[in-house]
N, C-alpha and C. Protein backbone atom coordinates (compact mmCIF):
# COMPACT_ATOMS: atom_id res chain seq x y z
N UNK A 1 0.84 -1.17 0.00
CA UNK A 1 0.00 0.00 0.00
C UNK A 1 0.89 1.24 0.00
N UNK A 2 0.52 2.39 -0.97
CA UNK A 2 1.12 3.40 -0.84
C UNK A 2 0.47 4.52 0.17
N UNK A 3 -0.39 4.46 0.27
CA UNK A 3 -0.69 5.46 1.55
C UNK A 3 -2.35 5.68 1.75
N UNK A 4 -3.24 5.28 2.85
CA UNK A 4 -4.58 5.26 3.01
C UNK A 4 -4.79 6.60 3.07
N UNK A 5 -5.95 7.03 2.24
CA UNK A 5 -6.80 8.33 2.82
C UNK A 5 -7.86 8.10 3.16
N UNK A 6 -8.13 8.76 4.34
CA UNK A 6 -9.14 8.81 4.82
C UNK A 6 -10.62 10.31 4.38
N UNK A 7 -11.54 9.77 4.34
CA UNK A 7 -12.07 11.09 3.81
C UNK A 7 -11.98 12.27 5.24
N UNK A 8 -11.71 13.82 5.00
CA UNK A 8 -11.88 14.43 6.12
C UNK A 8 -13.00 15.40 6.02
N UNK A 9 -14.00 15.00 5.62
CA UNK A 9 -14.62 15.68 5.30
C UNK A 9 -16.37 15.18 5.32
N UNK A 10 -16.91 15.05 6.06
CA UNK A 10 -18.08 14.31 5.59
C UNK A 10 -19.81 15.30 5.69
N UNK A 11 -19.70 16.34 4.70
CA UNK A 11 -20.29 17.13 4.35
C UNK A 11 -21.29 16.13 3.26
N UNK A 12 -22.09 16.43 3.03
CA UNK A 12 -23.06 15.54 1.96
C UNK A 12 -23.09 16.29 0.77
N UNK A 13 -22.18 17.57 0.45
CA UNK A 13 -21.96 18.11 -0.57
C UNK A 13 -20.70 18.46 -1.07
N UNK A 14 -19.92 17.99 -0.09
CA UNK A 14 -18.39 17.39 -0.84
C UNK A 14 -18.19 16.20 -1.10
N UNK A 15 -18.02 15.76 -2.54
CA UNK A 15 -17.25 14.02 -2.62
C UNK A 15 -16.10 14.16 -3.00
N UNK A 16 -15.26 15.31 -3.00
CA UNK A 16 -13.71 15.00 -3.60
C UNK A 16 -12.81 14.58 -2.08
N UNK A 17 -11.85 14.00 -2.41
CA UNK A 17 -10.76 14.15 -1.14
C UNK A 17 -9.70 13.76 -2.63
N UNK A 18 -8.47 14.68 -2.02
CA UNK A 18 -7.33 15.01 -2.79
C UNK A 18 -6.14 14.12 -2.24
N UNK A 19 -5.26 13.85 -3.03
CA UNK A 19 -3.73 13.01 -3.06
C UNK A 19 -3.25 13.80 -3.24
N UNK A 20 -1.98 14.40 -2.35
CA UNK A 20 -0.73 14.96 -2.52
C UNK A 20 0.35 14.27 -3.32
N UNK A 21 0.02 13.05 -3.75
CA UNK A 21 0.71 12.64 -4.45
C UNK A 21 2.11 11.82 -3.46
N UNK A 22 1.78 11.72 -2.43
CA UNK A 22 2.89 11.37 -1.06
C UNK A 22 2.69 10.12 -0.57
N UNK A 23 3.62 9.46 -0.70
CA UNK A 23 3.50 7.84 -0.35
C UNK A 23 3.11 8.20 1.48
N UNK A 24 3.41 7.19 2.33
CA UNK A 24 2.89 6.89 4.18
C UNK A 24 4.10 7.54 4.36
N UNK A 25 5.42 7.82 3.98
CA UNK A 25 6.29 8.30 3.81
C UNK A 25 6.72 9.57 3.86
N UNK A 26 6.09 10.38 3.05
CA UNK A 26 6.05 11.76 3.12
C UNK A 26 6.54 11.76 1.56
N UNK A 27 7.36 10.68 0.95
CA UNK A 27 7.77 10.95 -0.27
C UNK A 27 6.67 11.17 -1.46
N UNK A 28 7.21 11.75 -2.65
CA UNK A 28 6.54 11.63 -3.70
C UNK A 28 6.56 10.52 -4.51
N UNK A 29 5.52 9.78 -4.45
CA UNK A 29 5.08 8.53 -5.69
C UNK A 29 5.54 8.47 -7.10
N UNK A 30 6.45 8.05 -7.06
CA UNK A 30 6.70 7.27 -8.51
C UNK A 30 5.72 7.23 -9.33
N UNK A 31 6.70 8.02 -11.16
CA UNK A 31 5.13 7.65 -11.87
C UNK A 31 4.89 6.01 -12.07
N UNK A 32 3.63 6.06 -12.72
CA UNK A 32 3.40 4.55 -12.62
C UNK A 32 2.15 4.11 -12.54
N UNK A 33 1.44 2.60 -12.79
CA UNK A 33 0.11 2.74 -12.63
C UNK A 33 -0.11 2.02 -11.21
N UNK A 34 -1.25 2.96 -10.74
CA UNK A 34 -1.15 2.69 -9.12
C UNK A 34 -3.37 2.13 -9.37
N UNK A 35 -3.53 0.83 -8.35
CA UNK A 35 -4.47 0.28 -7.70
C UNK A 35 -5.08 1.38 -6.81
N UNK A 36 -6.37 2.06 -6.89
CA UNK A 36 -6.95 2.32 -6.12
C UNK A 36 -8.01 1.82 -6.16
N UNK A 37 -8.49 1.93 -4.50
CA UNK A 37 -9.70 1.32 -3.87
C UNK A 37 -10.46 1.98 -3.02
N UNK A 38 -11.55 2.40 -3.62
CA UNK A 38 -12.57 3.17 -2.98
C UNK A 38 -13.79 2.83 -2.62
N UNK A 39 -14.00 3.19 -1.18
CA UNK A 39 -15.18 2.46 -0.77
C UNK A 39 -16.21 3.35 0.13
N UNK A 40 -17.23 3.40 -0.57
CA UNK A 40 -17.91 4.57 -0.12
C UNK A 40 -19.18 4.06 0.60
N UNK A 41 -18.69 2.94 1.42
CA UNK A 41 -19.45 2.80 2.79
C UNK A 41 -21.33 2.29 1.95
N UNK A 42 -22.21 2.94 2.55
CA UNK A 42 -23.30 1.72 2.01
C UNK A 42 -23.59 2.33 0.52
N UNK A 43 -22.84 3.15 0.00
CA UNK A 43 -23.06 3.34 -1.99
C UNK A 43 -22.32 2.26 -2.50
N UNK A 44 -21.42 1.85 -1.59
CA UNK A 44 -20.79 0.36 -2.83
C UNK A 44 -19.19 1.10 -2.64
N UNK A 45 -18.60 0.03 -3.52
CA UNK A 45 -17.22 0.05 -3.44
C UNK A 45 -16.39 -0.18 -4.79
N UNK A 46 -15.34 0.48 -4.74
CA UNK A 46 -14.81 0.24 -6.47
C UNK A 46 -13.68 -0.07 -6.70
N UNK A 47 -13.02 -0.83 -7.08
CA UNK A 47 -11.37 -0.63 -7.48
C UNK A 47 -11.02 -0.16 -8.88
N UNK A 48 -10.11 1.08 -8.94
CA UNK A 48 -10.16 1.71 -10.01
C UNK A 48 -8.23 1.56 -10.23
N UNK A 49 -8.13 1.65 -11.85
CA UNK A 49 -6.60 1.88 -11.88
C UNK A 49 -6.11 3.35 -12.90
N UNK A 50 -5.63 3.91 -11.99
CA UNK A 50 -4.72 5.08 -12.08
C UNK A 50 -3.47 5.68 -13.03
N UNK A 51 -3.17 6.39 -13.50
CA UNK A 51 -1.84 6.15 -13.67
C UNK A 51 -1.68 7.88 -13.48
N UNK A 52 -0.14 7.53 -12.92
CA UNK A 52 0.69 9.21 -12.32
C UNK A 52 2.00 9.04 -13.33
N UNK A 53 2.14 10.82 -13.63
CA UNK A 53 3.39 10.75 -14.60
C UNK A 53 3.79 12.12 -13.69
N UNK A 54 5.02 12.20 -13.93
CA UNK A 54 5.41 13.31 -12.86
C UNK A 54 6.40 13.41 -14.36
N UNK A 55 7.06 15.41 -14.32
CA UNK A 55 8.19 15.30 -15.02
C UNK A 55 8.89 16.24 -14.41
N UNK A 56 10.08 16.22 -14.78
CA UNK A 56 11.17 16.18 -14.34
C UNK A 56 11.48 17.37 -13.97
């Protein structure tokens, strides 16, 4: 796992929560295609795949 977020926010008119792009680490994530898994409690749950390109 590169790093859990948690939502901080549980307003019923916000659904974004943002990635700094920062592994559990503090580092920045490698580009690459990254597994995410989102689960939005009783709406259901999704695994989605990503991809991050960072340049130089």
């Amino acid at each position: 796992m590169v790093k859990r977020i948690d939502r901080d926010n549980s307003g019923p008119n916000s659904s974004l929560q943002k990635w700094d792009l920062k592994n559990s680490d503090g580092s920045f994530a490698a580009s690459g295609m990254y597994i995410v898994f989102v689960d939005c409690g009783s709406a259901g749950a999704k695994t989605l795949k990503i991809a991050v390109f960072k340049s130089n």
